[in-house]
PDB file of N, CA and C in Angstrom:
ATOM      1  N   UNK A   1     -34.826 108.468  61.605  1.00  0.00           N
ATOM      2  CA  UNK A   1     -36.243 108.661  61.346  1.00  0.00           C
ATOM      3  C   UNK A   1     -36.684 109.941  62.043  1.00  0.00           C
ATOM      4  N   UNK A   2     -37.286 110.632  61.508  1.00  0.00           N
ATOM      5  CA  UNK A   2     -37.794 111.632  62.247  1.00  0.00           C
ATOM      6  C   UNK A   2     -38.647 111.828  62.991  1.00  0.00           C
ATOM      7  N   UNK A   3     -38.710 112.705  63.877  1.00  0.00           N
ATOM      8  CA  UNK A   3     -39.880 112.576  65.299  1.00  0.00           C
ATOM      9  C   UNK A   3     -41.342 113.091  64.732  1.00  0.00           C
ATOM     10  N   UNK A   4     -40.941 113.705  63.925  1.00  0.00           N
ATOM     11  CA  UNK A   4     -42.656 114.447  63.274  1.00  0.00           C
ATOM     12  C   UNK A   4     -42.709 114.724  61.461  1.00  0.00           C
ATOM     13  N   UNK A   5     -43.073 114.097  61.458  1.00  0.00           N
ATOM     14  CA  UNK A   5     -43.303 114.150  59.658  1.00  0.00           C
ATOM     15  C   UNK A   5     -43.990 115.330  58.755  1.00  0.00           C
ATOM     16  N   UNK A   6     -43.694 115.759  58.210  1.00  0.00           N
ATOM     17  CA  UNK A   6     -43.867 116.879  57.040  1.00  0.00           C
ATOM     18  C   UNK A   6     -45.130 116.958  56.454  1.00  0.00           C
ATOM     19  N   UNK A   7     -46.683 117.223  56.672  1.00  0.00           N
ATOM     20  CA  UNK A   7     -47.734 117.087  56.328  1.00  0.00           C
ATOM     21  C   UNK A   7     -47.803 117.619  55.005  1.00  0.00           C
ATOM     22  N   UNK A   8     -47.894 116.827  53.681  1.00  0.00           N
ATOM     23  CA  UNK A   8     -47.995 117.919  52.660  1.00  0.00           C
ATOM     24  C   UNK A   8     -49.440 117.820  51.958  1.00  0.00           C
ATOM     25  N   UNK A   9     -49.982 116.981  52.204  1.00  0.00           N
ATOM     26  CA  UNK A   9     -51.350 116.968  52.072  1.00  0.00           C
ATOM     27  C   UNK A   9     -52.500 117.050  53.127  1.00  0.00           C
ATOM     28  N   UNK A  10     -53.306 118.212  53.015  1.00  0.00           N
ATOM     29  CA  UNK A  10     -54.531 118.217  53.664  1.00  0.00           C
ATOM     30  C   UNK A  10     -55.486 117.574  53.980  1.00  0.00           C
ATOM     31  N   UNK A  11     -55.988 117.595  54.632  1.00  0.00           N
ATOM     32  CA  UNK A  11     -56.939 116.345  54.981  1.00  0.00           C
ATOM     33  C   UNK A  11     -58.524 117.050  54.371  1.00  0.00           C
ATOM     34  N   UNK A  12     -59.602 116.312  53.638  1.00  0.00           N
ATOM     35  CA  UNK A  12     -60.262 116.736  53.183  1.00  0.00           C
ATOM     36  C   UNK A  12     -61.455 117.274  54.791  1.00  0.00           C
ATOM     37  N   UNK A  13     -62.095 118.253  54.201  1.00  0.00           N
ATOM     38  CA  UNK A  13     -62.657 119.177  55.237  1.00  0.00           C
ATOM     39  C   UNK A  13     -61.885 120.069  55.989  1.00  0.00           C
ATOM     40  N   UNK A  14     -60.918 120.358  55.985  1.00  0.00           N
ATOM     41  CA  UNK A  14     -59.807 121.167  57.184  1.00  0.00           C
ATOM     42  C   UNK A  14     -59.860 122.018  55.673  1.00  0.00           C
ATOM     43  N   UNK A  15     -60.187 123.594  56.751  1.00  0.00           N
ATOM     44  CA  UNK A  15     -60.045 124.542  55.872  1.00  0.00           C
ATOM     45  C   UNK A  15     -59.589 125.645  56.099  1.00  0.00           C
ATOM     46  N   UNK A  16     -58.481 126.633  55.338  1.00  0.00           N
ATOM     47  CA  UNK A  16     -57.247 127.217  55.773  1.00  0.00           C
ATOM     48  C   UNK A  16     -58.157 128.522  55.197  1.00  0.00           C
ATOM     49  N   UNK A  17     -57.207 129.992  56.011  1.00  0.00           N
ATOM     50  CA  UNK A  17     -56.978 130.882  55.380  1.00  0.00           C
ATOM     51  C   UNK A  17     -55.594 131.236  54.763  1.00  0.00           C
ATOM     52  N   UNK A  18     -55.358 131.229  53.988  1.00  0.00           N
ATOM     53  CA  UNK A  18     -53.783 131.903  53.530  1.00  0.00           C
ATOM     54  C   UNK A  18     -53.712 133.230  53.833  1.00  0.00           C
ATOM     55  N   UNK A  19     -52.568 133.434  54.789  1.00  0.00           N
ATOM     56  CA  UNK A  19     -52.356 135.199  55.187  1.00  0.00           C
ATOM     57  C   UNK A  19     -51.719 135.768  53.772  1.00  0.00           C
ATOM     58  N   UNK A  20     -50.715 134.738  53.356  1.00  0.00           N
ATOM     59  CA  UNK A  20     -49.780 135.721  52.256  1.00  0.00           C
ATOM     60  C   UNK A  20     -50.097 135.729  50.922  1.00  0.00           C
ATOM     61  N   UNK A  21     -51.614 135.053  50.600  1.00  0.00           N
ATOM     62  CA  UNK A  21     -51.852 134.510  49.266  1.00  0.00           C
ATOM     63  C   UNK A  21     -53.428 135.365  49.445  1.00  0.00           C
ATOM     64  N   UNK A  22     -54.091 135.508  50.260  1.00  0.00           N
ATOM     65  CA  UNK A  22     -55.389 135.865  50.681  1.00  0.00           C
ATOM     66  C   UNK A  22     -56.370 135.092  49.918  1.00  0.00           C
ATOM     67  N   UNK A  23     -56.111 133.881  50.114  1.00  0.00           N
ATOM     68  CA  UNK A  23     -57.004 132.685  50.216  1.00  0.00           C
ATOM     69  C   UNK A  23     -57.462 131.582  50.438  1.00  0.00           C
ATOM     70  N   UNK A  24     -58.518 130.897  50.259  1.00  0.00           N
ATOM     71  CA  UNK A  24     -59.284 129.886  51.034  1.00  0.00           C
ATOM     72  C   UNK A  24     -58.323 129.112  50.313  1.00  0.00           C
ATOM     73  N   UNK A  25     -58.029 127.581  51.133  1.00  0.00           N
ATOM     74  CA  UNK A  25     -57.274 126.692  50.907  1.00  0.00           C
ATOM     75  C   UNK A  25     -58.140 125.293  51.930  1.00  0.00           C
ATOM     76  N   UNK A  26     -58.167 124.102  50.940  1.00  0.00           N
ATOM     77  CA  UNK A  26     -58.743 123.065  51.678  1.00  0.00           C
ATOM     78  C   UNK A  26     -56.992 122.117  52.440  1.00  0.00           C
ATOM     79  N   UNK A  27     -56.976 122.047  53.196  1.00  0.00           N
ATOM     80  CA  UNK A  27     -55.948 121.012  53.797  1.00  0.00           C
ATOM     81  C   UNK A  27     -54.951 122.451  53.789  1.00  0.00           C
ATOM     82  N   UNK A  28     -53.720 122.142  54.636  1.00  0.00           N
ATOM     83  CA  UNK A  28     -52.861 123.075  54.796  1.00  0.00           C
ATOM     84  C   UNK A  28     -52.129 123.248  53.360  1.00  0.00           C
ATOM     85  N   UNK A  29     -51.862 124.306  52.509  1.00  0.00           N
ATOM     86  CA  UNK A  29     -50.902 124.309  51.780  1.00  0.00           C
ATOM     87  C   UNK A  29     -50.072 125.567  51.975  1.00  0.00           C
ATOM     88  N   UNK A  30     -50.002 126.140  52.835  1.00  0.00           N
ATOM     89  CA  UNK A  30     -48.322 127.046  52.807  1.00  0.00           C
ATOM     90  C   UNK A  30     -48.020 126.874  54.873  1.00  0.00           C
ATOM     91  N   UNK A  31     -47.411 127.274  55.022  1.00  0.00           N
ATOM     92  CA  UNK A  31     -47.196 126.667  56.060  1.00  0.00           C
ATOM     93  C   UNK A  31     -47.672 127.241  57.393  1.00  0.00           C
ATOM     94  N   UNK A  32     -47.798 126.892  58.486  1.00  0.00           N
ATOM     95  CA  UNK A  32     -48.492 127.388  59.482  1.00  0.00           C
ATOM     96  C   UNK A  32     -48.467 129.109  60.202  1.00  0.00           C
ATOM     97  N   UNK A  33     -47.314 129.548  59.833  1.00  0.00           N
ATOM     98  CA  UNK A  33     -46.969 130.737  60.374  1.00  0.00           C
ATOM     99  C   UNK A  33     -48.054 131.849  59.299  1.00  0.00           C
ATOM    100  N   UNK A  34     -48.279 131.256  58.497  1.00  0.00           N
ATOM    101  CA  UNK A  34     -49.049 132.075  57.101  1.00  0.00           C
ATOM    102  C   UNK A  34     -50.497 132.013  56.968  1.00  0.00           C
ATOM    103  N   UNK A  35     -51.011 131.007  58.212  1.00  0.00           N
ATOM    104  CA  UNK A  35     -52.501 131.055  57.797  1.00  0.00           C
ATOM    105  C   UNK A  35     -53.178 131.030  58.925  1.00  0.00           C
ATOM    106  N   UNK A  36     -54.613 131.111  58.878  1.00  0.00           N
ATOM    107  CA  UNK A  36     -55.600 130.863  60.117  1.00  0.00           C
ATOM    108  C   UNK A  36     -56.272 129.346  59.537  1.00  0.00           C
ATOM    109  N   UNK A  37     -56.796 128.645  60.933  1.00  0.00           N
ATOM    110  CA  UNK A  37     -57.470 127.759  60.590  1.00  0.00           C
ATOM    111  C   UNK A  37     -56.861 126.572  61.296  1.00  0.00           C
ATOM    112  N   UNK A  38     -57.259 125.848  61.295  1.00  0.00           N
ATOM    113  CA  UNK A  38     -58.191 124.927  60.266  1.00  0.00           C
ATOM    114  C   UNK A  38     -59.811 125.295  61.190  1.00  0.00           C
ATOM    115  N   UNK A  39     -60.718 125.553  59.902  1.00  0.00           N
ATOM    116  CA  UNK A  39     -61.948 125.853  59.805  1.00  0.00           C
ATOM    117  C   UNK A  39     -62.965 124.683  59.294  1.00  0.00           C
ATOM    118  N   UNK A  40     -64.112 124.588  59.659  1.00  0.00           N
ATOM    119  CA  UNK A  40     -64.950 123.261  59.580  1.00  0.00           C
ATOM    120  C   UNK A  40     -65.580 123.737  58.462  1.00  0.00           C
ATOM    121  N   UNK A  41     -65.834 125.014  57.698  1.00  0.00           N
ATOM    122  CA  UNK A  41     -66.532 125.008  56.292  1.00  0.00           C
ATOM    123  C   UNK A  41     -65.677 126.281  55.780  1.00  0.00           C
ATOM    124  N   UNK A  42     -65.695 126.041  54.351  1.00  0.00           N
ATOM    125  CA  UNK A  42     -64.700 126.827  53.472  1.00  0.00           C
ATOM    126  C   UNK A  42     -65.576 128.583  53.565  1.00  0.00           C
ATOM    127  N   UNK A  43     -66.631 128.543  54.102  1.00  0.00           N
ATOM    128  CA  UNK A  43     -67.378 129.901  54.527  1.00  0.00           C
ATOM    129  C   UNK A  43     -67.012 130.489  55.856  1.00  0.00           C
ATOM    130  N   UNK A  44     -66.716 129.669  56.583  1.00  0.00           N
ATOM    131  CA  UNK A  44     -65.930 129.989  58.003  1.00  0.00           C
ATOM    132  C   UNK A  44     -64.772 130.549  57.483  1.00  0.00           C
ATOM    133  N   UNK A  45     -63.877 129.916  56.682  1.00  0.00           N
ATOM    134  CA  UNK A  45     -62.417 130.584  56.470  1.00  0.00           C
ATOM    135  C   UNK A  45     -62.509 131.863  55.674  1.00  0.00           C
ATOM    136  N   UNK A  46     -63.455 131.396  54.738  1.00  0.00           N
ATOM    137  CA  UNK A  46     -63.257 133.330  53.815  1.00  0.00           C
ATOM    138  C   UNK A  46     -63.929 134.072  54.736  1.00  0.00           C
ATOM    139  N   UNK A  47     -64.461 133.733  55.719  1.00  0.00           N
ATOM    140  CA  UNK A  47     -64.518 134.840  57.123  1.00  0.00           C
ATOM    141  C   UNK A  47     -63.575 135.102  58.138  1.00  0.00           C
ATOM    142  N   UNK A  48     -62.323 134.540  57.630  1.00  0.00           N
ATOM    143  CA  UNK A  48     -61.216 134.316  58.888  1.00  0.00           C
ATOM    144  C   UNK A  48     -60.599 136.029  59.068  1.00  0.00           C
ATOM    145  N   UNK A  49     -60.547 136.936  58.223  1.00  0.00           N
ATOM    146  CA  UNK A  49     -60.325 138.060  58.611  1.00  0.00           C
ATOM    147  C   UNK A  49     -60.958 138.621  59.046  1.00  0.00           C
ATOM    148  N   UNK A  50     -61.898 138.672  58.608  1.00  0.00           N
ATOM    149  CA  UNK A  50     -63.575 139.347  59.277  1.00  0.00           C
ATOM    150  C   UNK A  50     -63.758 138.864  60.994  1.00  0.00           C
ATOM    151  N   UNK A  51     -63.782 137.649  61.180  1.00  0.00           N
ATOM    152  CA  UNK A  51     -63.453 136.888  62.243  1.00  0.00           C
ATOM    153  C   UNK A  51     -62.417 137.434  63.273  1.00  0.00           C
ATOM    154  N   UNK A  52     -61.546 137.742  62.370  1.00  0.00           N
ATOM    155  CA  UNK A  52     -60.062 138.303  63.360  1.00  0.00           C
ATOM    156  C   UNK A  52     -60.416 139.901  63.800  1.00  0.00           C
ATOM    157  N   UNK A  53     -60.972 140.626  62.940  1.00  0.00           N
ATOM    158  CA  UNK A  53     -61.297 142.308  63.046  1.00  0.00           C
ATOM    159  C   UNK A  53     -61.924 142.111  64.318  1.00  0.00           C
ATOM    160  N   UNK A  54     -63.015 141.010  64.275  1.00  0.00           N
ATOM    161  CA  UNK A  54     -64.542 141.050  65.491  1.00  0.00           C
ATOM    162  C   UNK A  54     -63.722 140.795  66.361  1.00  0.00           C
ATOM    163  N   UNK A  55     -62.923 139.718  66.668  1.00  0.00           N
ATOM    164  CA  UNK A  55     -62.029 139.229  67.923  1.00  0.00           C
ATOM    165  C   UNK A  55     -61.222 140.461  68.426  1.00  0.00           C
ATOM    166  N   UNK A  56     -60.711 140.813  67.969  1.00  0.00           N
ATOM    167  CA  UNK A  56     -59.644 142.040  68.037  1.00  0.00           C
ATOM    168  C   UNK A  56     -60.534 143.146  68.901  1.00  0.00           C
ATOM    169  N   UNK A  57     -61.594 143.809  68.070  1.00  0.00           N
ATOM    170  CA  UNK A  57     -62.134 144.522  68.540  1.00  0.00           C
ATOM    171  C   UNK A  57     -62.519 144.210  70.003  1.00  0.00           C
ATOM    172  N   UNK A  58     -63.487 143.300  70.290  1.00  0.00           N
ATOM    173  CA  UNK A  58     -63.794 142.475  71.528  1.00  0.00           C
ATOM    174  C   UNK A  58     -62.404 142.701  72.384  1.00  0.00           C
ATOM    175  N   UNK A  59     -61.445 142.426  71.849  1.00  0.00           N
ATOM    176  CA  UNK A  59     -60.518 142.204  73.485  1.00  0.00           C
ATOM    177  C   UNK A  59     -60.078 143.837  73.199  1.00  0.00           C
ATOM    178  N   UNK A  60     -59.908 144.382  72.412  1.00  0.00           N
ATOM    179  CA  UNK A  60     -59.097 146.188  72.417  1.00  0.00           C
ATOM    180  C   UNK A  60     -60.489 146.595  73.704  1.00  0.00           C
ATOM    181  N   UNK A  61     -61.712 146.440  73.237  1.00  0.00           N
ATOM    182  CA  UNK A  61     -62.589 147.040  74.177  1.00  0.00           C
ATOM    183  C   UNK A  61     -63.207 146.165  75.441  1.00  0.00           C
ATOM    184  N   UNK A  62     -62.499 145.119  76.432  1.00  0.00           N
ATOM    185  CA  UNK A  62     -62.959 144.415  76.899  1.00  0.00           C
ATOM    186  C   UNK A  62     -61.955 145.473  78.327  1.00  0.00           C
ATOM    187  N   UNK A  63     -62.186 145.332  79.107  1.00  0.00           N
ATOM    188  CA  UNK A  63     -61.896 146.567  80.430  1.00  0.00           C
ATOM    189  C   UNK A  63     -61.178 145.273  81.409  1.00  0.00           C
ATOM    190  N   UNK A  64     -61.281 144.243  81.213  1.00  0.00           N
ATOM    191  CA  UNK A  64     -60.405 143.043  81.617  1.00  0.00           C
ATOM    192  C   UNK A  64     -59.015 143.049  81.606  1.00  0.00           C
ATOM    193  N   UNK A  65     -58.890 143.452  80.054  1.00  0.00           N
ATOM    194  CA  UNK A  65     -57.434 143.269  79.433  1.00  0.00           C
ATOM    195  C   UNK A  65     -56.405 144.486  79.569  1.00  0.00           C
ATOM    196  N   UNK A  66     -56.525 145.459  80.149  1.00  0.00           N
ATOM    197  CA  UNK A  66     -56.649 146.984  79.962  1.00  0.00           C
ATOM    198  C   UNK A  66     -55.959 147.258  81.045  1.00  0.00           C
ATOM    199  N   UNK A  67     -54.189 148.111  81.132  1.00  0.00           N
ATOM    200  CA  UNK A  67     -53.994 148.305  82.708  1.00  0.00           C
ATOM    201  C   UNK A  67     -54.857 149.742  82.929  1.00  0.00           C
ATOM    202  N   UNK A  68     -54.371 150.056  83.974  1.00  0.00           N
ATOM    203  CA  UNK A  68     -54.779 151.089  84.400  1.00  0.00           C
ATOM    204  C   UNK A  68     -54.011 152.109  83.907  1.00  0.00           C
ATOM    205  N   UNK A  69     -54.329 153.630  83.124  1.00  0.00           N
ATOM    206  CA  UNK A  69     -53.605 154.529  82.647  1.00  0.00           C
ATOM    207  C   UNK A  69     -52.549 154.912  83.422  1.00  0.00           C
ATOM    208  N   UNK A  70     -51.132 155.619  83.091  1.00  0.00           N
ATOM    209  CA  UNK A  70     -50.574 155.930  83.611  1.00  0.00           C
ATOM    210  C   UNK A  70     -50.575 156.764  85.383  1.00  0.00           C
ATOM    211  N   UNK A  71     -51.727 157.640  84.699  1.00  0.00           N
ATOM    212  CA  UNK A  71     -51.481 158.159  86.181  1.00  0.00           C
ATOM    213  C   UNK A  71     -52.385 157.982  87.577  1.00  0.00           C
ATOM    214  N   UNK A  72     -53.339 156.689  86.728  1.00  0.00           N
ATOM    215  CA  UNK A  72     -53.609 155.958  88.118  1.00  0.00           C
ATOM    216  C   UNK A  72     -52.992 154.969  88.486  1.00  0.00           C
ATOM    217  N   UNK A  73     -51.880 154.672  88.043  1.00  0.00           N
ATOM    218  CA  UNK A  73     -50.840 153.238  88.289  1.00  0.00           C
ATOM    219  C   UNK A  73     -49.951 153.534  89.549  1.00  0.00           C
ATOM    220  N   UNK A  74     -50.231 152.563  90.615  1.00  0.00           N
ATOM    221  CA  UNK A  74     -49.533 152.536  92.057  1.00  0.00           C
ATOM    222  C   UNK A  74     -47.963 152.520  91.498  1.00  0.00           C
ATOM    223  N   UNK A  75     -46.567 153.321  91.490  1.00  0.00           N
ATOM    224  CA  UNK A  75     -45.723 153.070  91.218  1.00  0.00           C
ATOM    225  C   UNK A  75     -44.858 152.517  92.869  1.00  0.00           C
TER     226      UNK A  75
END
């Protein structure tokens, strides 16, 4: 018997982005490495790239995440 079972149906409300298909999907249908989500409304997910640009941006410009340039780095 297996330890974790093969989900092939979605659960209604869980809502996917497809990375390799570039689209909204209710319940998982391609497999996890390929999508964002699960999202609570199918308007959240067709924002999941848009979503990802804003996130991205936020941490590229957040001074937290950021070493110090080369030639102020204590070697």
């Amino acid at each position: 018997m297996p330890l974790f079972k093969k989900r092939t149906v979605g659960k209604p409300g869980e809502w996917y982005y497809c990375l390799e298909h570039k689209k909204v999907e209710e319940g998982p249908e391609c497999p996890g490495k390929d999508r964002f989500g699960p999202y609570a409304s199918r308007s959240e997910a067709e924002r999941a790239m848009e979503t990802a640009r804003e996130r991205n941006l936020q941490w590229e410009n957040d001074p937290r995440w950021h070493d110090a340039p080369a030639s102020e780095r204590d070697d």
